[in-house]
Protein backbone atom coordinates (compact mmCIF):
# COMPACT_ATOMS: atom_id res chain seq x y z
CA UNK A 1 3.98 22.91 -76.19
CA UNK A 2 1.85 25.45 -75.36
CA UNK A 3 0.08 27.27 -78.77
CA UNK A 4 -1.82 30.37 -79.33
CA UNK A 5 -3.38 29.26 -82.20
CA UNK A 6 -6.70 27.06 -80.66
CA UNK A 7 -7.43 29.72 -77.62
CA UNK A 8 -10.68 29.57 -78.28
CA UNK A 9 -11.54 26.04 -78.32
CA UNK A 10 -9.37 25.16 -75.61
CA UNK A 11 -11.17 28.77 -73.36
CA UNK A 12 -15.00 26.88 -74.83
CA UNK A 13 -13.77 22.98 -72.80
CA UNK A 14 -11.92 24.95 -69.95
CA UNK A 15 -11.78 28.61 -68.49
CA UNK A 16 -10.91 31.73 -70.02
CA UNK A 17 -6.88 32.52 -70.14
CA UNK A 18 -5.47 34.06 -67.19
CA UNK A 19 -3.65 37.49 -68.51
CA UNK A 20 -1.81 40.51 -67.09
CA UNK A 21 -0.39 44.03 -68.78
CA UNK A 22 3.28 43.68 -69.17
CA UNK A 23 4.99 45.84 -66.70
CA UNK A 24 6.99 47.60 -69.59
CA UNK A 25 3.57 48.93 -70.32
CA UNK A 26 1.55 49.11 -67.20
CA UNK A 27 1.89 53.02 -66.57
CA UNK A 28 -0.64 52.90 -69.96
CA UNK A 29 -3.59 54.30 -68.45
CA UNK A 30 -5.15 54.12 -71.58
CA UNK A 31 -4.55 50.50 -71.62
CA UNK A 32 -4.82 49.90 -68.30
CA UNK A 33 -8.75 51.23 -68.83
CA UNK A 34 -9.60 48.89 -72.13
CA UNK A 35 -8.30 45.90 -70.20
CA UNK A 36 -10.68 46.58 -67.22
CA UNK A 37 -13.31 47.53 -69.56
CA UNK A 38 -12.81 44.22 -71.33
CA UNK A 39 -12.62 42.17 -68.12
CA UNK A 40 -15.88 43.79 -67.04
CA UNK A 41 -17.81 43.25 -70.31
CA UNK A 42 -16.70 39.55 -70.20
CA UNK A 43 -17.92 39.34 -66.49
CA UNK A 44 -20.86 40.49 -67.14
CA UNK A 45 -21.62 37.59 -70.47
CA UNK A 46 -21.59 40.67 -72.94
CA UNK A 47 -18.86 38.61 -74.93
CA UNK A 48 -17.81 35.03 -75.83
CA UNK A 49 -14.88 33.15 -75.89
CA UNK A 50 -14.53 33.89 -79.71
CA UNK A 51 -14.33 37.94 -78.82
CA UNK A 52 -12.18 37.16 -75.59
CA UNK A 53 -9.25 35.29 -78.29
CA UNK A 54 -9.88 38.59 -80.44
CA UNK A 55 -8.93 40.51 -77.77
CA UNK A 56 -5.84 38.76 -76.76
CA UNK A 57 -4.65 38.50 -80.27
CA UNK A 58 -5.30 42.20 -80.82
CA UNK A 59 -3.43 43.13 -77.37
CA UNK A 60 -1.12 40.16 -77.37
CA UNK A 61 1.74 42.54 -77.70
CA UNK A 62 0.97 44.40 -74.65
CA UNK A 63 0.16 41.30 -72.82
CA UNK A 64 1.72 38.12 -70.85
CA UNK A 65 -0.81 35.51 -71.10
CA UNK A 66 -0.50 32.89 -68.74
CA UNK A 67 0.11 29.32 -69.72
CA UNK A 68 -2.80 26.65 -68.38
CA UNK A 69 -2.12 24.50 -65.42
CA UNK A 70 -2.05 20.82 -65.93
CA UNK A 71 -5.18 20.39 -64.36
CA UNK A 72 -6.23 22.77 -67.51
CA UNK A 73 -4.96 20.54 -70.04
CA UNK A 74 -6.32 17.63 -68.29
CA UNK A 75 -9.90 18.95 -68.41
CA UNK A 76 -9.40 20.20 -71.94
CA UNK A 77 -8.13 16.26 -72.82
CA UNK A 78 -10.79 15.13 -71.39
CA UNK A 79 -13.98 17.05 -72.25
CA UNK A 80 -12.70 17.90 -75.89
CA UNK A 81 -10.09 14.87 -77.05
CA UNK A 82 -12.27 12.18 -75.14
CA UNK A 83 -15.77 14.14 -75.01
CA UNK A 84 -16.11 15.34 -78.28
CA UNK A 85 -13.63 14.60 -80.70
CA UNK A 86 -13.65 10.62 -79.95
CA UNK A 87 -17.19 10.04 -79.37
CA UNK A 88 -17.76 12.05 -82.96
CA UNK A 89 -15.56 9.84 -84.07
CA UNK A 90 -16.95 6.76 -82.57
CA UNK A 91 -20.50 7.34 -83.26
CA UNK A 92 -19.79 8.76 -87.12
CA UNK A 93 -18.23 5.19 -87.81
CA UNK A 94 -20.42 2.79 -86.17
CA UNK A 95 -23.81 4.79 -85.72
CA UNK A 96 -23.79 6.92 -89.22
CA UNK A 97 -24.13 10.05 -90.22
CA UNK A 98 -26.27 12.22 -92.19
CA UNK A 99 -23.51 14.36 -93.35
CA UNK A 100 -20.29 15.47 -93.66
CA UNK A 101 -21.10 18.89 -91.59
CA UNK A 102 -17.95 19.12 -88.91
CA UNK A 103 -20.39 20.72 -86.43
CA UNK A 104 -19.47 23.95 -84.10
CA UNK A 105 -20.14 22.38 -80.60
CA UNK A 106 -23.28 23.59 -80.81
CA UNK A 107 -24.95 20.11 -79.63
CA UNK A 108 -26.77 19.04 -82.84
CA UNK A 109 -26.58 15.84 -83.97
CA UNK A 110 -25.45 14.82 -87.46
CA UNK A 111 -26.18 11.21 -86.87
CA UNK A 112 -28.57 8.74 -88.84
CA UNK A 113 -31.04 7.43 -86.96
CA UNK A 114 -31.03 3.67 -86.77
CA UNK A 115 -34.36 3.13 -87.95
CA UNK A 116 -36.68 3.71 -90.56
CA UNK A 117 -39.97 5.87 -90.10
CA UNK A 118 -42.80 4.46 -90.85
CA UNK A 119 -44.43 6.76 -94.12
């Protein structure tokens, strides 16, 4: 079942979420302007995938967001469940850490090394 909760993770593995005005409120010109506005400013890499789930949250109500396709979900199970999540997992257990920081997908490494340096 489909969740709004993780939009963000699942828009940072994938592609942003497809979304459209609700026709009950597409005479909104007002409306109809911040989504373009918004859809520019994302274009254009002025915001992130944290400030894109902002916006649908805040809007939500005025909004249909569109469910992803299966090919979504597939590229979100593989790049995040497989990708990240298990390899953390695998390399945490049999590698080592250094600590127990969760990490933000920001590509550091939290892993011991496997040696010792020489002082």
């Amino acid at each position: 079942m489909w969740s709004n909760e993780h939009n963000e993770n699942y828009m940072i593995f994938t592609e942003p979420l497809e979304f459209r005005i609700n026709p009950e409120y597409a005479h909104e010109d007002e409306l109809v302007q911040i989504v373009t506005q918004f859809r520019k400013a994302y274009a254009a890499g002025e915001l992130d995938e944290k400030d894109y789930d902002k916006f649908l949250k805040g809007y939500g109500e005025y909004l249909i967001v569109d469910k992803p396709t299966f090919a979504n979900n597939m590229k979100f199970m593989v790049q995040y469940q497989f990708g990240y999540m298990y390899l953390r997992y695998l390399l945490w257990n049999f590698v080592g850490r250094q600590n127990d920081v969760q990490g933000k997908y920001d590509n550091t490494s939290n892993y011991a090394p496997t040696y010792a340096s020489p002082q």
